[in-house]
PDB file of N, CA and C in Angstrom:
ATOM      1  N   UNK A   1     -46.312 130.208  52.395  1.00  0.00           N
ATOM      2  CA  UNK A   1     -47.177 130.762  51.370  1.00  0.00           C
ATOM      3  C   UNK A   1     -47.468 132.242  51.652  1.00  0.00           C
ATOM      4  N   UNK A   2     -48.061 133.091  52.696  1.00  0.00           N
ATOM      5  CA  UNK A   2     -47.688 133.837  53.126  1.00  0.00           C
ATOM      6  C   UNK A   2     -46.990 135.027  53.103  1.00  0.00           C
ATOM      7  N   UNK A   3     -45.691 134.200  53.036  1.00  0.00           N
ATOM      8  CA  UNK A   3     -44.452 135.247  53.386  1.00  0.00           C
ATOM      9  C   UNK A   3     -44.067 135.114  51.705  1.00  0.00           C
ATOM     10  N   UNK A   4     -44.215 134.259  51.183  1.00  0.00           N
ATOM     11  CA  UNK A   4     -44.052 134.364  49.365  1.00  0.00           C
ATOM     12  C   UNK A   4     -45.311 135.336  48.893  1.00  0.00           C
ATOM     13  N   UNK A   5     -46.139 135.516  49.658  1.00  0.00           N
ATOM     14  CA  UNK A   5     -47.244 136.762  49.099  1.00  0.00           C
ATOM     15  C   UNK A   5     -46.867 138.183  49.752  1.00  0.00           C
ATOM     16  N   UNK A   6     -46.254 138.044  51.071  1.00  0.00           N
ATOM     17  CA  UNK A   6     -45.922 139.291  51.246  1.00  0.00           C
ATOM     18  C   UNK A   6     -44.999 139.918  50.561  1.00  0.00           C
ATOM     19  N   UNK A   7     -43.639 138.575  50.016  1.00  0.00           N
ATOM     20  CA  UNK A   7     -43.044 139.104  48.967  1.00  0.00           C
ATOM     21  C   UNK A   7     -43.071 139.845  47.936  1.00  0.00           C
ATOM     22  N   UNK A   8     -43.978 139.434  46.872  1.00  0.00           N
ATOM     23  CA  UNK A   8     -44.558 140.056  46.277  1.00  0.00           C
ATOM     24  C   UNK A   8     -45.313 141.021  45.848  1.00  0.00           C
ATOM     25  N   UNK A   9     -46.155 141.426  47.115  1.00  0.00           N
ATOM     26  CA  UNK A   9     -46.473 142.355  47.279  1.00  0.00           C
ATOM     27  C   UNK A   9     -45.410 143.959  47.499  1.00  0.00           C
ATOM     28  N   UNK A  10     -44.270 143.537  48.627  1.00  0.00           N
ATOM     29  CA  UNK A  10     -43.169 144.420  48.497  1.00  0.00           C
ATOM     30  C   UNK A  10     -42.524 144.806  46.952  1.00  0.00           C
ATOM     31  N   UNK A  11     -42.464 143.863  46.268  1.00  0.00           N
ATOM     32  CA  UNK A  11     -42.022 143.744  44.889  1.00  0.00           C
ATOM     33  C   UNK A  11     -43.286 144.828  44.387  1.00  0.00           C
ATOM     34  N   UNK A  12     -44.641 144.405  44.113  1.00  0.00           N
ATOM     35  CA  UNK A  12     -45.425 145.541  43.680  1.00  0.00           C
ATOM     36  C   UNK A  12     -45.234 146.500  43.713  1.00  0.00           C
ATOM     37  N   UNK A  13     -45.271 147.242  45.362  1.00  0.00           N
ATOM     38  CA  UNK A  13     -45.349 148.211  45.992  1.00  0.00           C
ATOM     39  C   UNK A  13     -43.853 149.189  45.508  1.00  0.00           C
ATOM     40  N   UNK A  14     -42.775 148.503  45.323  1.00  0.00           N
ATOM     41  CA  UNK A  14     -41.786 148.982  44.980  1.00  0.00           C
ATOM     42  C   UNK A  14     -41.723 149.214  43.202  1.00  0.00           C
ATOM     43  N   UNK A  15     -42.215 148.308  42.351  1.00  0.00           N
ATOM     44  CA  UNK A  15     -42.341 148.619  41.029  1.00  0.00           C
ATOM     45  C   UNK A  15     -43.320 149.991  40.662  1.00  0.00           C
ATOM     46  N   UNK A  16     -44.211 150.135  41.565  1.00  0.00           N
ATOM     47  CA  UNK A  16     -45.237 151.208  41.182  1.00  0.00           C
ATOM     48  C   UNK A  16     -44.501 152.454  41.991  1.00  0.00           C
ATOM     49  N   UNK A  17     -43.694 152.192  43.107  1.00  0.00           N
ATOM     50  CA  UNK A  17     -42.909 153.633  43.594  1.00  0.00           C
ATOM     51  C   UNK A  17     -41.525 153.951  42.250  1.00  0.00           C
ATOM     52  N   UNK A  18     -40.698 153.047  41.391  1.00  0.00           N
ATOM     53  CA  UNK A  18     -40.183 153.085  40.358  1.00  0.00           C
ATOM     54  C   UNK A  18     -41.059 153.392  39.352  1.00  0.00           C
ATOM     55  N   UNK A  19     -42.018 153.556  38.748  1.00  0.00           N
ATOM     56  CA  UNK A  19     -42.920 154.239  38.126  1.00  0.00           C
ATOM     57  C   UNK A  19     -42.794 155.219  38.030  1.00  0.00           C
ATOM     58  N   UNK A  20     -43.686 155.683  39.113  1.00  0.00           N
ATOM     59  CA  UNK A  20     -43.829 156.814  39.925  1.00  0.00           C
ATOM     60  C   UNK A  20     -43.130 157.875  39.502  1.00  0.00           C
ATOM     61  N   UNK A  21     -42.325 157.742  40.726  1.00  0.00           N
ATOM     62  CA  UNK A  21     -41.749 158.931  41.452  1.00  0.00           C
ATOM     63  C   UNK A  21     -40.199 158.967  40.852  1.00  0.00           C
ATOM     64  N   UNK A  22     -39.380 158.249  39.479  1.00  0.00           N
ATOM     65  CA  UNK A  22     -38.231 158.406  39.415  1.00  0.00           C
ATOM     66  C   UNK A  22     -37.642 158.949  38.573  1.00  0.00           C
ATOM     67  N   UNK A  23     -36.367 159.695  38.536  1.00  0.00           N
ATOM     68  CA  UNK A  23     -35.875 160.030  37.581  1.00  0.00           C
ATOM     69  C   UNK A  23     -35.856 158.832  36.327  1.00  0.00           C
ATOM     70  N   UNK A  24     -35.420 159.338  35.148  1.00  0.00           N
ATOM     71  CA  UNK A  24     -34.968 157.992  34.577  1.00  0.00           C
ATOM     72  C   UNK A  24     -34.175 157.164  34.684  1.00  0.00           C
ATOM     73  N   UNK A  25     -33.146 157.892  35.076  1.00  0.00           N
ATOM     74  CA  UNK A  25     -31.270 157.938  35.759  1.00  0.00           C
ATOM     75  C   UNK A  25     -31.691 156.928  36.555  1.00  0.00           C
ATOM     76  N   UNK A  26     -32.650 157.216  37.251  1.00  0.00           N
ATOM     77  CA  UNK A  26     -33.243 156.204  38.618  1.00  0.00           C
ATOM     78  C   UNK A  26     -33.730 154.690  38.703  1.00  0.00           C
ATOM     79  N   UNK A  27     -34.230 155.187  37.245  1.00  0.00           N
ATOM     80  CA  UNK A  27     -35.513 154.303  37.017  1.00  0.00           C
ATOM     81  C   UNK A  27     -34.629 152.699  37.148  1.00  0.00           C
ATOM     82  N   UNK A  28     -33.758 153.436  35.918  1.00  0.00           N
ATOM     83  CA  UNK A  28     -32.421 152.177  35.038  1.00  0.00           C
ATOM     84  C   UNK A  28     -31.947 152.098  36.353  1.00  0.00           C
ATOM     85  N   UNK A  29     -31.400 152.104  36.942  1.00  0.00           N
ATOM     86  CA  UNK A  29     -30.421 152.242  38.239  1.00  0.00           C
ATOM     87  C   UNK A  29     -31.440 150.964  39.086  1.00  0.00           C
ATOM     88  N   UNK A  30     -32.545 151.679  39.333  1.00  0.00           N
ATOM     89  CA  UNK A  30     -33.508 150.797  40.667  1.00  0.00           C
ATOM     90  C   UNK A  30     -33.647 149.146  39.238  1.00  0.00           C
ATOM     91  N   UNK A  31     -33.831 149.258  38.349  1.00  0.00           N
ATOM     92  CA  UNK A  31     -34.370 147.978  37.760  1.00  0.00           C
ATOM     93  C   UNK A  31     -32.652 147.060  37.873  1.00  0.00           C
ATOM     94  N   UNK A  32     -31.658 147.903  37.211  1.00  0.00           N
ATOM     95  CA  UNK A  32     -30.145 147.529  37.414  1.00  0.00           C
ATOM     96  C   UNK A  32     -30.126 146.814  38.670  1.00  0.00           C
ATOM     97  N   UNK A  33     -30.597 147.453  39.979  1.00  0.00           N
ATOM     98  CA  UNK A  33     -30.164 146.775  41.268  1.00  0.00           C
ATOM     99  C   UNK A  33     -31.410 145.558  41.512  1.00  0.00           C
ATOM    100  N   UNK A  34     -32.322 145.863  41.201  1.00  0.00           N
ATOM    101  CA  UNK A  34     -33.485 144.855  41.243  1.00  0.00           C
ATOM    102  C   UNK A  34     -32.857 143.300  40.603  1.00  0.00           C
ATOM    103  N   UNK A  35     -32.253 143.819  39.524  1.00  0.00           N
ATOM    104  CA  UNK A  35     -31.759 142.321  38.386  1.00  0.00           C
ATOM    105  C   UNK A  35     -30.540 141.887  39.106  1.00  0.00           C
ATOM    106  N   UNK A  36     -29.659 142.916  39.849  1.00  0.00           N
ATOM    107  CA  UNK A  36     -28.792 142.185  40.084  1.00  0.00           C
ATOM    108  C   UNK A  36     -28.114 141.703  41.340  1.00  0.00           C
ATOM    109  N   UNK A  37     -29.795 141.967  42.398  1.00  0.00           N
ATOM    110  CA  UNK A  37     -30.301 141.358  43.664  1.00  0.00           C
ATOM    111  C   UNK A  37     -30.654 140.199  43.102  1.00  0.00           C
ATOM    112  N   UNK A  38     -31.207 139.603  42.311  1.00  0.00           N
ATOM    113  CA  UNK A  38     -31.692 138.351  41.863  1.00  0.00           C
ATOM    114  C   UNK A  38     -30.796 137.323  41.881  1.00  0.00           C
ATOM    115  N   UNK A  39     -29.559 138.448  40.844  1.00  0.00           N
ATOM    116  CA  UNK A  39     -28.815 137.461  40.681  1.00  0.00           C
ATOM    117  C   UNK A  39     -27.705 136.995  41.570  1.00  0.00           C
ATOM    118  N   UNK A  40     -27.514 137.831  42.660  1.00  0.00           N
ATOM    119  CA  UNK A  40     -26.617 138.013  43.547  1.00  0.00           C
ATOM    120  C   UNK A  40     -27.092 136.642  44.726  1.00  0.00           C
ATOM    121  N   UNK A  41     -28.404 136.366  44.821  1.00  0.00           N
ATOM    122  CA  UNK A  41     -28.783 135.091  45.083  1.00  0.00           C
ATOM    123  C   UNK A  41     -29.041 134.033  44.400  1.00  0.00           C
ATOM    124  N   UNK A  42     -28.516 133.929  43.130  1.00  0.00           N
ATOM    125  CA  UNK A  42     -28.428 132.739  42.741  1.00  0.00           C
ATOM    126  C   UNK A  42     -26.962 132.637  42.782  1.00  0.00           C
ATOM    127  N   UNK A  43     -25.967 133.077  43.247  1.00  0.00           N
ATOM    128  CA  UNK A  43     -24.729 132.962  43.259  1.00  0.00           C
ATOM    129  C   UNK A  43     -23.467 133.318  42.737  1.00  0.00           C
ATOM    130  N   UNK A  44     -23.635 134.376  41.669  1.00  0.00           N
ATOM    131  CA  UNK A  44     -23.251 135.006  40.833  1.00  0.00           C
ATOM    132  C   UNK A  44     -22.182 136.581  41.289  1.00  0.00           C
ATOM    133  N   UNK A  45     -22.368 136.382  42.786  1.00  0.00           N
ATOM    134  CA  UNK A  45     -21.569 137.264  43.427  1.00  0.00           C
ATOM    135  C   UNK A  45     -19.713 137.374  43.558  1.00  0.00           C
ATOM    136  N   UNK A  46     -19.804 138.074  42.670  1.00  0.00           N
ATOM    137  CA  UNK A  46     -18.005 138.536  42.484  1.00  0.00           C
ATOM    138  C   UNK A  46     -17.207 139.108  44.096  1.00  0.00           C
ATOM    139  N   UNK A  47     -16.102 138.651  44.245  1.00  0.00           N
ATOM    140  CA  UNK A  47     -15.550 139.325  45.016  1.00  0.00           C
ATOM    141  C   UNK A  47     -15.775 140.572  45.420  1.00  0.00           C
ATOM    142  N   UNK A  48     -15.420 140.867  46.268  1.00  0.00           N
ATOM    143  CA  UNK A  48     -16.339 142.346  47.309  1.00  0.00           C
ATOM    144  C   UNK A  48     -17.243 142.586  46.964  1.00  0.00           C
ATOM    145  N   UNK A  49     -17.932 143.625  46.671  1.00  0.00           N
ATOM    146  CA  UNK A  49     -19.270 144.050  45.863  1.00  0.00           C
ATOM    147  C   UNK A  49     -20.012 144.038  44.974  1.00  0.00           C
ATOM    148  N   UNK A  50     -18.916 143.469  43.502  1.00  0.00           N
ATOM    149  CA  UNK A  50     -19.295 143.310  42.382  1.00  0.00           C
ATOM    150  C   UNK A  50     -20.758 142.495  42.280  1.00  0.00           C
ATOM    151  N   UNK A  51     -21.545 142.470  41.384  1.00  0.00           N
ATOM    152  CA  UNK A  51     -22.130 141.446  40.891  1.00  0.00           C
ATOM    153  C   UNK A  51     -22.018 141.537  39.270  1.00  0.00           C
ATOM    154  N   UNK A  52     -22.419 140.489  38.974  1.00  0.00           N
ATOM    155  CA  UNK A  52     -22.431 140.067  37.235  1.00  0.00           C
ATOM    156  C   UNK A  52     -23.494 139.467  37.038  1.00  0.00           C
ATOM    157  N   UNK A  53     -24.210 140.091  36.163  1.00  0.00           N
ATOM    158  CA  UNK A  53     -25.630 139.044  35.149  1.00  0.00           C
ATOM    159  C   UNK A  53     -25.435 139.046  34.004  1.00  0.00           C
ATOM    160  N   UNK A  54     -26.770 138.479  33.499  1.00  0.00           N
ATOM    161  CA  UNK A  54     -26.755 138.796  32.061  1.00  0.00           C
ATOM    162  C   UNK A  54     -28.222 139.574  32.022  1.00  0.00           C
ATOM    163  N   UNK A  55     -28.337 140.384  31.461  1.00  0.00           N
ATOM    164  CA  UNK A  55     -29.541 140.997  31.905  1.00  0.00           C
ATOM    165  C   UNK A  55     -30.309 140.288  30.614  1.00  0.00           C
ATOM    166  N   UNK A  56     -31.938 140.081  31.265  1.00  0.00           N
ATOM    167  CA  UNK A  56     -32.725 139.770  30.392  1.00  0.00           C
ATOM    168  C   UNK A  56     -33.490 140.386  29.954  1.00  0.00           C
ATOM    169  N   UNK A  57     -33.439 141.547  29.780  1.00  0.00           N
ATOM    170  CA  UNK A  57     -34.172 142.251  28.943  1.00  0.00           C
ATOM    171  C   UNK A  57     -33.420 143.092  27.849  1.00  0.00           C
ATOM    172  N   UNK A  58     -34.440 143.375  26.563  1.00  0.00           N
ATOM    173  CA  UNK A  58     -33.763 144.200  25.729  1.00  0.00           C
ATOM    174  C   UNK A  58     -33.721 145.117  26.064  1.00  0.00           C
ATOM    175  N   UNK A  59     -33.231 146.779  25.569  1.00  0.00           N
ATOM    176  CA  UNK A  59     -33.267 148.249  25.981  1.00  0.00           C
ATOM    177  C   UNK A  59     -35.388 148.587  25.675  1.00  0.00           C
ATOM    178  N   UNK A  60     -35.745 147.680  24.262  1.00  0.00           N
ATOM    179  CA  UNK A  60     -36.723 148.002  23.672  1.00  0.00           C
ATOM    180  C   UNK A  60     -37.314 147.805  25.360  1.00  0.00           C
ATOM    181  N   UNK A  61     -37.597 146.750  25.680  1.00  0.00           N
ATOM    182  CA  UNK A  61     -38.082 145.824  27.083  1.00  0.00           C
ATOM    183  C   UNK A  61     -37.977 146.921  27.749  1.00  0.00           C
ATOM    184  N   UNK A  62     -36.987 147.071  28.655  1.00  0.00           N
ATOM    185  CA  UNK A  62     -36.688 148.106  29.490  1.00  0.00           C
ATOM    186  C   UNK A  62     -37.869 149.098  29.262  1.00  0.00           C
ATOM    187  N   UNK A  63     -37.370 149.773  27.839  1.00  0.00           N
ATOM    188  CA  UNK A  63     -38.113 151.021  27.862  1.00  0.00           C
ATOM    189  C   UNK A  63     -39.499 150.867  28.084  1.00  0.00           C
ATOM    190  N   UNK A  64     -40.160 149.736  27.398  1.00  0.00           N
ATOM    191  CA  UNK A  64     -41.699 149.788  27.827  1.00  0.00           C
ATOM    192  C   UNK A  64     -41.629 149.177  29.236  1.00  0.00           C
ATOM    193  N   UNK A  65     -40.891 148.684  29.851  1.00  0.00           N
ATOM    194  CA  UNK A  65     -41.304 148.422  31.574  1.00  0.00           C
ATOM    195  C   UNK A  65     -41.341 149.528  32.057  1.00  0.00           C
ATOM    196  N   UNK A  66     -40.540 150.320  31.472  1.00  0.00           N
ATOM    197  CA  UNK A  66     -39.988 151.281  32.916  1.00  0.00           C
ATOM    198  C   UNK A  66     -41.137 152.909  31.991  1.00  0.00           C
ATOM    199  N   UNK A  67     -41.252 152.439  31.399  1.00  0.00           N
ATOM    200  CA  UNK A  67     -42.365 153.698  30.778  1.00  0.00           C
ATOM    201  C   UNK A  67     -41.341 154.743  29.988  1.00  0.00           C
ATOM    202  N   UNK A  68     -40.144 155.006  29.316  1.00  0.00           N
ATOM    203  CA  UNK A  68     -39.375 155.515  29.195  1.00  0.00           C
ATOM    204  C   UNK A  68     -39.246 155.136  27.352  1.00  0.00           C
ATOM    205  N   UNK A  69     -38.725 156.726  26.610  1.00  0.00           N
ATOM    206  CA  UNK A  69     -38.393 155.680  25.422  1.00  0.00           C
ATOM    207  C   UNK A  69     -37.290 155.263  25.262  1.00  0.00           C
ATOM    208  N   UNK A  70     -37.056 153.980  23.835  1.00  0.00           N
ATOM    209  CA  UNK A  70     -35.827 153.422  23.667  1.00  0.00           C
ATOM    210  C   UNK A  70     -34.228 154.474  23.756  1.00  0.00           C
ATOM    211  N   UNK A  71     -34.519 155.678  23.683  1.00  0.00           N
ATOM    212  CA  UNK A  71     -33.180 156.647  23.021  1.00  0.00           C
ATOM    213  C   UNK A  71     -32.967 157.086  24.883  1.00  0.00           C
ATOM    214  N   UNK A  72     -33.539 156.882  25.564  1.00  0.00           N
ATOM    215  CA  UNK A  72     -33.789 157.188  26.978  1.00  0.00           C
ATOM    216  C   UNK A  72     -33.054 156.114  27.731  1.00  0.00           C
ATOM    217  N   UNK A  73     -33.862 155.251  27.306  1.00  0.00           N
ATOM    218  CA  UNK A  73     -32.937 153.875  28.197  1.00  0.00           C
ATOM    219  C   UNK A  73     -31.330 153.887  27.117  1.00  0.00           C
ATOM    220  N   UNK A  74     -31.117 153.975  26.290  1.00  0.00           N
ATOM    221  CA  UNK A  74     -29.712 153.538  25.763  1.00  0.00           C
ATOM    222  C   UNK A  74     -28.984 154.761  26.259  1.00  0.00           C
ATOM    223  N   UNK A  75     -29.241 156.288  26.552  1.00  0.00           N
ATOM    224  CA  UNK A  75     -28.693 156.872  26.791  1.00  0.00           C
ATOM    225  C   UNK A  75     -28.111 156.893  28.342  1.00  0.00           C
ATOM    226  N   UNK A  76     -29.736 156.849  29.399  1.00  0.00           N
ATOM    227  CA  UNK A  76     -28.931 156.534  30.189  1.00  0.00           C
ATOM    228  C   UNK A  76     -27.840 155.389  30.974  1.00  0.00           C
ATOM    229  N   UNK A  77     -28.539 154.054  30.177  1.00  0.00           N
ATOM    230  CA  UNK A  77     -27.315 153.242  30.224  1.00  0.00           C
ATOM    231  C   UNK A  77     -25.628 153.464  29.905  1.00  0.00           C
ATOM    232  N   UNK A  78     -25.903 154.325  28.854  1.00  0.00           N
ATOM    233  CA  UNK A  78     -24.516 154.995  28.578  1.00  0.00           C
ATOM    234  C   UNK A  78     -23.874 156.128  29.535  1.00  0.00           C
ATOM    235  N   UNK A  79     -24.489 156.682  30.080  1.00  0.00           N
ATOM    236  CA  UNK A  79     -24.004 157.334  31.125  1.00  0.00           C
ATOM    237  C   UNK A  79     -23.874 156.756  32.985  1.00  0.00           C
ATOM    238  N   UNK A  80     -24.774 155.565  32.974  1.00  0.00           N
ATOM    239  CA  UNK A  80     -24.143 155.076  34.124  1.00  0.00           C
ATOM    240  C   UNK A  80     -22.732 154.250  33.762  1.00  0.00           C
ATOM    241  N   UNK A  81     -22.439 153.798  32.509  1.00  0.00           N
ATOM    242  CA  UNK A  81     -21.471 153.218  32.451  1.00  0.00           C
ATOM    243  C   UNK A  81     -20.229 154.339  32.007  1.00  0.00           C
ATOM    244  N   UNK A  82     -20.268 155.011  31.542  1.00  0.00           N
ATOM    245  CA  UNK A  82     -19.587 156.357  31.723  1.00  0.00           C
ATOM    246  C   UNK A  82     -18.854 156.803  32.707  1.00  0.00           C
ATOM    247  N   UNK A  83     -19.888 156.582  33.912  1.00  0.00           N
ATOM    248  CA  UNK A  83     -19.680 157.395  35.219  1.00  0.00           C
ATOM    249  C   UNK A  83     -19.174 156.050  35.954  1.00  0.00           C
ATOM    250  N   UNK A  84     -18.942 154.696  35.314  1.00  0.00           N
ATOM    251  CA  UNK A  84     -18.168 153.422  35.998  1.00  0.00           C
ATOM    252  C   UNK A  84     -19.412 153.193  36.786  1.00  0.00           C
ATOM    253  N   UNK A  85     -20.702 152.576  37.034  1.00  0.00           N
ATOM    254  CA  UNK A  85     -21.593 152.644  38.216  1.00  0.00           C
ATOM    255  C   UNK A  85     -22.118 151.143  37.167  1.00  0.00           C
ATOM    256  N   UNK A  86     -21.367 150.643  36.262  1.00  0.00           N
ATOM    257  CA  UNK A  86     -21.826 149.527  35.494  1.00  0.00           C
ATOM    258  C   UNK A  86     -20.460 149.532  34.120  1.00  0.00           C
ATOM    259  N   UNK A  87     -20.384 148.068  33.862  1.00  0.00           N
ATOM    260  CA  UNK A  87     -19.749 147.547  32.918  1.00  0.00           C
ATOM    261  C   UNK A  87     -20.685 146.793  31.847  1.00  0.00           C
ATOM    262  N   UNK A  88     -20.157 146.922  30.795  1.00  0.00           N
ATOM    263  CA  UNK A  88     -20.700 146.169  29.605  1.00  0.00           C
ATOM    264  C   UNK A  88     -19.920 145.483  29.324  1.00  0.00           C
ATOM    265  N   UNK A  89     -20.154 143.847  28.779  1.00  0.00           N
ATOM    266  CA  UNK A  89     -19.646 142.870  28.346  1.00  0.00           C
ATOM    267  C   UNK A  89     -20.478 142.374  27.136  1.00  0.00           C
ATOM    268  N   UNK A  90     -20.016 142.635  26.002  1.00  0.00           N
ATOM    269  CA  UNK A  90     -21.198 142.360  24.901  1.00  0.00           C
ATOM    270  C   UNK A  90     -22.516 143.194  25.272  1.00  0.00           C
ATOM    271  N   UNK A  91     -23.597 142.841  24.436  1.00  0.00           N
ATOM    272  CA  UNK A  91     -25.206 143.580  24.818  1.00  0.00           C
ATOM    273  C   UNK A  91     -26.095 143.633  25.905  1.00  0.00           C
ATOM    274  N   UNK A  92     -25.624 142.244  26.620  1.00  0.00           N
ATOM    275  CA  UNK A  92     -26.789 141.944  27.799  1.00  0.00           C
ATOM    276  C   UNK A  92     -25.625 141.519  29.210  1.00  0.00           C
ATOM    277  N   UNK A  93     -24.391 141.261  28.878  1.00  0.00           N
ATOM    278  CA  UNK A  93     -23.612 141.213  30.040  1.00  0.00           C
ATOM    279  C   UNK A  93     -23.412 142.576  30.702  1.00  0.00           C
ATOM    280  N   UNK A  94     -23.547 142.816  32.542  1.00  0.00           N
ATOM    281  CA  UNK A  94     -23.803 143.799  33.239  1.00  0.00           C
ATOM    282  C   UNK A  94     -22.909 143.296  34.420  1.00  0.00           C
ATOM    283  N   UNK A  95     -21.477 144.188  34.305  1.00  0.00           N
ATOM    284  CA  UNK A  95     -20.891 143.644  35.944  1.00  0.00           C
ATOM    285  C   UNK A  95     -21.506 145.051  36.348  1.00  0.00           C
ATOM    286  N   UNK A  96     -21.596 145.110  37.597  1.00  0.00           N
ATOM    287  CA  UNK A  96     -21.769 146.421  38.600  1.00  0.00           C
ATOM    288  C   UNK A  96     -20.861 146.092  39.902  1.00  0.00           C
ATOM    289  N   UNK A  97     -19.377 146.938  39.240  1.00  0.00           N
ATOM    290  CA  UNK A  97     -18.480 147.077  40.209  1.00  0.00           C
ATOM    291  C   UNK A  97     -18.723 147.251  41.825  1.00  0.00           C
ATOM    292  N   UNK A  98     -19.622 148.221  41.917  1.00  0.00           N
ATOM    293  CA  UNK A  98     -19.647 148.736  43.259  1.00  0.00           C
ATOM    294  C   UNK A  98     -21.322 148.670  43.198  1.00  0.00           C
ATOM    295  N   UNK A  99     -22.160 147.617  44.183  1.00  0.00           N
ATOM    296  CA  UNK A  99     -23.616 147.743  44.507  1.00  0.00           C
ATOM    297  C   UNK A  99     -23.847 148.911  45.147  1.00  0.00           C
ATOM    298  N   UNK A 100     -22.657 149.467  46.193  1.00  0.00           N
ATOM    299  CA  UNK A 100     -23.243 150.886  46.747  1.00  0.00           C
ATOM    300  C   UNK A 100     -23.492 152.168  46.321  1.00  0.00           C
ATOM    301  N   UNK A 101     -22.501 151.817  45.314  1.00  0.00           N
ATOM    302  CA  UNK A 101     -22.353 153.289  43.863  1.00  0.00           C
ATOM    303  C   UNK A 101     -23.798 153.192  43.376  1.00  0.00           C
ATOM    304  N   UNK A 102     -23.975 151.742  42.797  1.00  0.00           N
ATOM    305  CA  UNK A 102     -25.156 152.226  42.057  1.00  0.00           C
ATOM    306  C   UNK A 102     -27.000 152.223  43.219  1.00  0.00           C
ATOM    307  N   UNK A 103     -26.963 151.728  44.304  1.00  0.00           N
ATOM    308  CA  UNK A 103     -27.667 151.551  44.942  1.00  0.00           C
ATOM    309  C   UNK A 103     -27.902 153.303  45.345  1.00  0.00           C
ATOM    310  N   UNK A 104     -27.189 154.135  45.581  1.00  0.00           N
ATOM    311  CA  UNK A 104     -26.957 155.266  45.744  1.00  0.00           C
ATOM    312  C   UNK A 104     -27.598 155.805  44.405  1.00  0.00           C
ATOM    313  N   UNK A 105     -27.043 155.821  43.501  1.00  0.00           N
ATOM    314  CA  UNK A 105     -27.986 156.345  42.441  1.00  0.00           C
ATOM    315  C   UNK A 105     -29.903 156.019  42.100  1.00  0.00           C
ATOM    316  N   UNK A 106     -30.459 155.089  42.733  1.00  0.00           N
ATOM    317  CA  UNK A 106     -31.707 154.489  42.979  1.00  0.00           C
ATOM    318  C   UNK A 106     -32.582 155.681  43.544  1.00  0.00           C
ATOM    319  N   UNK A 107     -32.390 156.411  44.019  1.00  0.00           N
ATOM    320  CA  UNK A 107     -33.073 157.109  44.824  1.00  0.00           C
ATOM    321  C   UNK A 107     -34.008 156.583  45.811  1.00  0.00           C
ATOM    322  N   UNK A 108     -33.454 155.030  46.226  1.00  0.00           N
ATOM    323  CA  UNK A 108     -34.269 154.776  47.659  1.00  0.00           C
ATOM    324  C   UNK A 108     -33.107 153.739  47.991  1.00  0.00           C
ATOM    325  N   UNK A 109     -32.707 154.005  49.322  1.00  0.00           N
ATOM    326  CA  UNK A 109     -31.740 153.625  49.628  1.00  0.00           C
ATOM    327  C   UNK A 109     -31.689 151.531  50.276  1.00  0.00           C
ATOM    328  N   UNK A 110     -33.310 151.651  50.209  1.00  0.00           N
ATOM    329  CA  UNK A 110     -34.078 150.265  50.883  1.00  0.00           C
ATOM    330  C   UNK A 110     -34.274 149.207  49.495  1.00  0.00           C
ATOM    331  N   UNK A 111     -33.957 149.734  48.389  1.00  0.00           N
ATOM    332  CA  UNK A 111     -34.041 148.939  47.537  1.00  0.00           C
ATOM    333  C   UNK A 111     -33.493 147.479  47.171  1.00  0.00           C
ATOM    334  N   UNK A 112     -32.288 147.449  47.277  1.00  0.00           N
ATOM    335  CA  UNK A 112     -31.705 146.164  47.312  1.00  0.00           C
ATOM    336  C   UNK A 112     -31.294 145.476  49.024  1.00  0.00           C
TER     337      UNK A 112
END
């Protein structure tokens, strides 16, 4: 019980430093690796580095989590996938070829 509260608390502590202190570039990037640490333990882990989700949130979502507006989050989604640091599969499918590419873009390297 405990160690499921200290969890959480790290989780806090890290959502309010994504707030904070990030680019937007960042923002999408740190929530990107956040979703697809999740999913990378439920089993969903592709050969070498890849992972694949389905992300559950809309861009609308996104934008009010991450404090950002909608033309913000679609843009920079379009430019991490641009720059290959994410794949699109339909609207909400997300492979991320390389976790270190985009973990690197996060601006905290302790994130995932």
């Amino acid at each position: 019980l405990l160690e499921m509260a200290l969890d959480e608390l790290d989780a806090a502590r890290d959502w309010m430093l994504l707030l904070g202190r990030k680019t937007a570039r960042e923002k999408i990037a740190s929530l990107l690796a956040i979703i697809a640490r999740r999913a990378s333990l439920e089993g969903t882990l592709l050969p070498g580095l890849a992972v694949s989700f389905d992300l559950p949130l809309t861009r609308e979502a996104m934008s009010d989590y991450l404090g950002l507006t909608l033309e913000t989050v679609s843009r920079q989604i379009s430019a991490l996938k641009r720059d290959g640091l994410i794949r699109l599969e339909g609207n909400r499918h997300v492979i991320v070829p390389d976790m270190r590419r985009l973990l690197d873009e996060t601006g905290d390297d302790g994130m995932v």
